[in-house]
N, C-alpha and C. Protein backbone atom coordinates (compact mmCIF):
# COMPACT_ATOMS: atom_id res chain seq x y z
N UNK A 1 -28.53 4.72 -60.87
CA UNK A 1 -29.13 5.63 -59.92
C UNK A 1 -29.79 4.89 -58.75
N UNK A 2 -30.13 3.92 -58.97
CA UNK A 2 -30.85 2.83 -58.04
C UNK A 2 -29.99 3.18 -56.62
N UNK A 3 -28.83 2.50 -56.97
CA UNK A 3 -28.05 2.15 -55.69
C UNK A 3 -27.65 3.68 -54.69
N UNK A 4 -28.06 4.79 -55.60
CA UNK A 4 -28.34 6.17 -54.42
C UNK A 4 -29.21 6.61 -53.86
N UNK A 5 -30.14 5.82 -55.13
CA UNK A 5 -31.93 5.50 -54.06
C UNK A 5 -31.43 4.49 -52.57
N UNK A 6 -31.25 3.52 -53.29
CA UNK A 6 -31.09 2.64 -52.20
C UNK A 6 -30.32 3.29 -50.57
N UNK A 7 -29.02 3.84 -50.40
CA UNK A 7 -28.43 4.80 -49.85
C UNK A 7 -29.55 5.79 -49.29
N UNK A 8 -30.09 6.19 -50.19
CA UNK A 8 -31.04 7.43 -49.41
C UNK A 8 -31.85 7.00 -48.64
N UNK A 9 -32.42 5.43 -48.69
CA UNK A 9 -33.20 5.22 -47.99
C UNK A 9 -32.63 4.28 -46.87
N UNK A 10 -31.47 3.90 -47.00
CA UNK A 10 -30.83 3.87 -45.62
C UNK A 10 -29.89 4.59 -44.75
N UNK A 11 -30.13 5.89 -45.12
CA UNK A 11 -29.58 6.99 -44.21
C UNK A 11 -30.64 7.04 -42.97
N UNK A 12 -32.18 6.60 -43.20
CA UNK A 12 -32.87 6.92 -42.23
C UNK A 12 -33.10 6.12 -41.64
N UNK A 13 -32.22 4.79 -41.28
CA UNK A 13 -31.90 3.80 -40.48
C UNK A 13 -31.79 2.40 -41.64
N UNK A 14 -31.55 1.34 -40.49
CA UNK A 14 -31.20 -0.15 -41.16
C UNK A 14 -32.57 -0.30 -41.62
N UNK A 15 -32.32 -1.44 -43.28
CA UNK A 15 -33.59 -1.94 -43.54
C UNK A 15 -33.43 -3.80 -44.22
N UNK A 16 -34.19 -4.13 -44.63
CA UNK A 16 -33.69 -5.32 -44.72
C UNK A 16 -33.72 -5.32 -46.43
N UNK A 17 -33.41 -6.69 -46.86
CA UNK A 17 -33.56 -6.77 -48.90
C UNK A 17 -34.96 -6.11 -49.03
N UNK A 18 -36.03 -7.02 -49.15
CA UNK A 18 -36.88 -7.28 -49.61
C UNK A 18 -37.70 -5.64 -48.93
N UNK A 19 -37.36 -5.54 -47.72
CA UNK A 19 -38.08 -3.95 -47.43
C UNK A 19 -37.85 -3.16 -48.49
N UNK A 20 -36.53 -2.83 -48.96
CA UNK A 20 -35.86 -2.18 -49.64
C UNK A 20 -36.73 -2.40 -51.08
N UNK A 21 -36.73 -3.40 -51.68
CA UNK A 21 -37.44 -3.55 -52.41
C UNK A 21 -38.89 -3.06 -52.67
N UNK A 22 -39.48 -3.21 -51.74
CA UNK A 22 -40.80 -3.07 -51.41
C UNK A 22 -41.17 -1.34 -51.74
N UNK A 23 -40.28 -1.03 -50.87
CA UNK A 23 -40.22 0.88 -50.88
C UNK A 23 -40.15 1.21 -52.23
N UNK A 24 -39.08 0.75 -52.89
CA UNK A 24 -38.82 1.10 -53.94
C UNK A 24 -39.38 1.33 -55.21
N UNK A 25 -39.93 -0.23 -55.05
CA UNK A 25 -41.48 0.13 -56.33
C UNK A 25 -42.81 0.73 -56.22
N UNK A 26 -42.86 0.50 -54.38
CA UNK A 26 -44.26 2.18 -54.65
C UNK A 26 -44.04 3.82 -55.48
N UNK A 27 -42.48 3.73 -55.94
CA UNK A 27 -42.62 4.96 -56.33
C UNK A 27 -42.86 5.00 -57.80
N UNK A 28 -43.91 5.88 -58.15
CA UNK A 28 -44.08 5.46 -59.84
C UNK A 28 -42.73 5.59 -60.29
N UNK A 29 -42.72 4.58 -61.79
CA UNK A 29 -41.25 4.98 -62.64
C UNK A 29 -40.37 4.87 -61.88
N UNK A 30 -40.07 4.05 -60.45
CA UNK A 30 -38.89 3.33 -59.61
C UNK A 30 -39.21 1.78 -60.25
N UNK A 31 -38.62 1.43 -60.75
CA UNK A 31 -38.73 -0.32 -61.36
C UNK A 31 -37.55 -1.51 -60.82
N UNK A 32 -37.85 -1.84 -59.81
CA UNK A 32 -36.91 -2.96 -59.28
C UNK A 32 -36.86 -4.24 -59.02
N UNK A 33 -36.28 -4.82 -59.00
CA UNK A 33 -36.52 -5.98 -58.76
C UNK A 33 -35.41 -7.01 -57.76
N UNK A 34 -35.63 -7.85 -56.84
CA UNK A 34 -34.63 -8.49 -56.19
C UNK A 34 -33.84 -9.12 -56.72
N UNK A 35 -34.43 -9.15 -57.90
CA UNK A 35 -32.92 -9.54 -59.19
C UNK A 35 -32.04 -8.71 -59.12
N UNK A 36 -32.24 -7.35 -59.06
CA UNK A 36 -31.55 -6.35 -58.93
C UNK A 36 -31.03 -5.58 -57.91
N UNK A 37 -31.79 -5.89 -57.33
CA UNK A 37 -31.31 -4.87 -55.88
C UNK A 37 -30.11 -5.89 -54.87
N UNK A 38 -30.46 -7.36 -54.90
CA UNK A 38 -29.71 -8.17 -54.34
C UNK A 38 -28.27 -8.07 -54.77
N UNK A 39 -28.02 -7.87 -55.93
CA UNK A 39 -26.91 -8.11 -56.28
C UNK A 39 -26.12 -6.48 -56.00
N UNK A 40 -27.09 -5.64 -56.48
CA UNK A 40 -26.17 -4.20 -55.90
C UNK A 40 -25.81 -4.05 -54.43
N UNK A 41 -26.65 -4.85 -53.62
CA UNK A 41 -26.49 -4.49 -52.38
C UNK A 41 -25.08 -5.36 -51.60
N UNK A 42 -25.15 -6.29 -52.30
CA UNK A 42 -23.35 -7.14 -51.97
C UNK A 42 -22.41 -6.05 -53.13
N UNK A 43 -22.88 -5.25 -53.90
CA UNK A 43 -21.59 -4.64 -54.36
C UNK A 43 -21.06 -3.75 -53.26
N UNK A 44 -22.71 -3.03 -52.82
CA UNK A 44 -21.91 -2.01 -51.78
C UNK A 44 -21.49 -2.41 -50.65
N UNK A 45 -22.21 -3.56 -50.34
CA UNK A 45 -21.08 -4.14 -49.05
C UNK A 45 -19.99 -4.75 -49.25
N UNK A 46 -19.33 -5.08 -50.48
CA UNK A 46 -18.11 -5.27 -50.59
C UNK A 46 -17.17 -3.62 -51.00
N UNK A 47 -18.17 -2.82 -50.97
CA UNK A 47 -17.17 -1.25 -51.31
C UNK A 47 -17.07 -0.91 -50.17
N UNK A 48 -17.87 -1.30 -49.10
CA UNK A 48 -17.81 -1.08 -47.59
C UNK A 48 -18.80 0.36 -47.43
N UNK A 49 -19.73 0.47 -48.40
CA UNK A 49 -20.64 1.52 -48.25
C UNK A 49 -21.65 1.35 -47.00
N UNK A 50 -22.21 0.12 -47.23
CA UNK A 50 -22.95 -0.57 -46.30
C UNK A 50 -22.77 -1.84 -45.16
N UNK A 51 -23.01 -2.02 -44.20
CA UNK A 51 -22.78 -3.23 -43.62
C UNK A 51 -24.18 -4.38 -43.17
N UNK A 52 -23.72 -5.00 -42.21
CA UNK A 52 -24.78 -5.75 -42.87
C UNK A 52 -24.95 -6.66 -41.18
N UNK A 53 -25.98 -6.71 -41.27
CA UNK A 53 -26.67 -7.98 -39.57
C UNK A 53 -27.76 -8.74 -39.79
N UNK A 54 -27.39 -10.26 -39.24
CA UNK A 54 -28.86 -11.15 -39.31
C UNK A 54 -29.44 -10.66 -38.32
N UNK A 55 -30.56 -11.14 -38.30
CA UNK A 55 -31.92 -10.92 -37.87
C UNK A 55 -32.27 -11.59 -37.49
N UNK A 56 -33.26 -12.66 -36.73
CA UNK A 56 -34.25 -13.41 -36.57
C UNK A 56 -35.88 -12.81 -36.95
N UNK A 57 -36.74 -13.14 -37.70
CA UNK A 57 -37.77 -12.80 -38.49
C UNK A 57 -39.16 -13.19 -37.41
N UNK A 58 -39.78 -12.41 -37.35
CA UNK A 58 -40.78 -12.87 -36.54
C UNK A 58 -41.70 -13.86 -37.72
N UNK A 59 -41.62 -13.49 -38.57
CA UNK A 59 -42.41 -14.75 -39.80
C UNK A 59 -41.51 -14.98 -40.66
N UNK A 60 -40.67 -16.21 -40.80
CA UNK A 60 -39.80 -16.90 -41.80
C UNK A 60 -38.18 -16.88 -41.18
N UNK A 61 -37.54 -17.23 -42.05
CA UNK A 61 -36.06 -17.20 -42.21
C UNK A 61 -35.33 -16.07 -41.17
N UNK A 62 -34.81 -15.97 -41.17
CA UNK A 62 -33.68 -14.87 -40.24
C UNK A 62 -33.13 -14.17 -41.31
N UNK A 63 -33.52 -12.72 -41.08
CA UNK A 63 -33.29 -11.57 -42.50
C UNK A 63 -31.69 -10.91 -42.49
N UNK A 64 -31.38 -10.39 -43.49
CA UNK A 64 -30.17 -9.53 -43.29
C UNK A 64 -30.27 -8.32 -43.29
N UNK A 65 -29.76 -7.34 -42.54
CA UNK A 65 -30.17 -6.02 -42.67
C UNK A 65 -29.16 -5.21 -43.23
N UNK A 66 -29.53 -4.05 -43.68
CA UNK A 66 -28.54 -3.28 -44.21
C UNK A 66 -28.22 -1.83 -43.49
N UNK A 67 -27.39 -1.35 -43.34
CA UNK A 67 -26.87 0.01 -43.30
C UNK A 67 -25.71 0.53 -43.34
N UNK A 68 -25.98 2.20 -43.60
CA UNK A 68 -24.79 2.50 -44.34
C UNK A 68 -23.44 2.91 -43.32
N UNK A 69 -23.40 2.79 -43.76
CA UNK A 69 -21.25 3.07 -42.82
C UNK A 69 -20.95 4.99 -42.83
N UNK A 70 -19.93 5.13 -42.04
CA UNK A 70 -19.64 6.18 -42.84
C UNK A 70 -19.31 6.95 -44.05
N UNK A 71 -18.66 5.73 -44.42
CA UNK A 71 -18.00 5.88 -45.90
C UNK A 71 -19.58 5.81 -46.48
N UNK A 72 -20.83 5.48 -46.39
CA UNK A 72 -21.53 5.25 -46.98
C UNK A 72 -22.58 6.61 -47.16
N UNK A 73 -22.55 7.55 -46.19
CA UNK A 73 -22.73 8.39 -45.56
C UNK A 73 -22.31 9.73 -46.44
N UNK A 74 -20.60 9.72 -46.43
CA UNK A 74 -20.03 10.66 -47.85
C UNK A 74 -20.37 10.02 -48.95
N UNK A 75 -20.32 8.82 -49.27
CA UNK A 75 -20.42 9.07 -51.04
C UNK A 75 -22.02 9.51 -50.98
N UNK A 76 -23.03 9.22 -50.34
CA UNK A 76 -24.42 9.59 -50.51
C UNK A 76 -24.33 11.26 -50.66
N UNK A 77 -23.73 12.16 -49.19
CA UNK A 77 -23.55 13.04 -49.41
C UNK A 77 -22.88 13.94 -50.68
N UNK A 78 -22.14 13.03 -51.11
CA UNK A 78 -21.26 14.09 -52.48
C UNK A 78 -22.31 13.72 -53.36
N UNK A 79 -22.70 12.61 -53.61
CA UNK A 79 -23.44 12.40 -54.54
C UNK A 79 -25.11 13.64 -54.47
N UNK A 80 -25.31 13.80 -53.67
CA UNK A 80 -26.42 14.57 -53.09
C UNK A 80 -26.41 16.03 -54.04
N UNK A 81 -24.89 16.49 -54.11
CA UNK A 81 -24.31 17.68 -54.32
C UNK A 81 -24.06 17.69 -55.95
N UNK A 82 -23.85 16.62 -55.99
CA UNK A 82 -23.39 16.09 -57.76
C UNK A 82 -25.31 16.43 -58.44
N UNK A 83 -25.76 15.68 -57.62
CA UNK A 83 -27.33 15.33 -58.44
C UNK A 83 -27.93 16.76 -58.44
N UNK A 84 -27.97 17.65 -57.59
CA UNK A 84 -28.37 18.70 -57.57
C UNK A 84 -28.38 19.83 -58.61
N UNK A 85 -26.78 19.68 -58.77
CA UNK A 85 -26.55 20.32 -59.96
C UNK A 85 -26.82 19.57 -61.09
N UNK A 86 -26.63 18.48 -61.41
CA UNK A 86 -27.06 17.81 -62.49
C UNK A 86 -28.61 18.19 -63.09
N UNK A 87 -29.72 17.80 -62.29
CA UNK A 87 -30.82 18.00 -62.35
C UNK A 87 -31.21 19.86 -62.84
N UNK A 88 -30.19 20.20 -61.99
CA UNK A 88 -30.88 22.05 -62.44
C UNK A 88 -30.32 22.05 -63.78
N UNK A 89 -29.25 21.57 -64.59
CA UNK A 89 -28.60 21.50 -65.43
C UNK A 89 -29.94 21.03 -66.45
N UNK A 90 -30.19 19.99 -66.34
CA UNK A 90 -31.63 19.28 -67.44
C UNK A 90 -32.57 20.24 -67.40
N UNK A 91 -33.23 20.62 -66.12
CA UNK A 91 -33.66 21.47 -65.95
C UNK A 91 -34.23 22.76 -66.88
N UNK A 92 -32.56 23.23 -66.79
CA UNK A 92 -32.82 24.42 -67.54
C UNK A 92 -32.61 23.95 -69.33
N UNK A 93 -32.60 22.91 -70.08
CA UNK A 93 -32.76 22.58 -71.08
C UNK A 93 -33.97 22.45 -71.40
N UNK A 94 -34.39 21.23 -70.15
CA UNK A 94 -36.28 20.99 -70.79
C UNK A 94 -37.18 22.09 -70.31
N UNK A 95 -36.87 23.55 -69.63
CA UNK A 95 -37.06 24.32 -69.86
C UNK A 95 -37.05 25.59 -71.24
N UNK A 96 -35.80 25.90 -71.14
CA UNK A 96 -35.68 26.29 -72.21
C UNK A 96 -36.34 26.09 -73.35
N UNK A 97 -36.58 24.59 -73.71
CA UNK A 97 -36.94 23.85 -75.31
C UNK A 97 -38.48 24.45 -75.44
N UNK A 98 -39.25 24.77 -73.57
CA UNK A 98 -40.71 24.82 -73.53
C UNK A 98 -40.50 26.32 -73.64
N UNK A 99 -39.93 27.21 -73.63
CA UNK A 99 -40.28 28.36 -73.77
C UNK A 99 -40.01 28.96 -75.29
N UNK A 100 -38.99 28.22 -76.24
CA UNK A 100 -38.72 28.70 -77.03
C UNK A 100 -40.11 28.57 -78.10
């Protein structure tokens, strides 16, 4: 699920690794790590979800940035449509279990 987090949060422009990172674990129960996120993020730029630009860093190294493509754009979108229903689906179980 990570890597549609990740996607969602570059629909609202380019960001770099470690931003990405950063965002990610302010959210409670989001658990990431650049162990992890580094390596998903060359998967999706080799699926061509995302692309990718150096940077020059105003403090350190010259960063890489990320964003999504078109193609990156539909799978977020279908996926958007997939999760929706998924979720009302649980939903109405861990509902259900509380009313019975």
């Amino acid at each position: 699920m990570i890597e549609y987090c990740v996607l969602a949060l570059l629909q609202g422009g380019e960001r770099y690794g470690f931003e990405l990172v950063r965002t990610l674990s302010e959210v409670p129960g989001m658990v990431t790590s650049e162990g992890t996120l580094y390596p998903l993020l060359s998967r999706l730029r080799r699926a061509g979800v995302v692309e990718t630009s150096w940077r020059e860093s105003p403090s350190g190294p010259p960063r890489r940035y990320y964003r999504l493509t078109s193609s990156g754009r539909a799978v977020l979108e279908a996926f958007s449509g997939e999760w929706a229903s998924f979720r009302d689906a649980v939903d109405h179980f861990l509902n259900q279990e509380k009313a019975a």
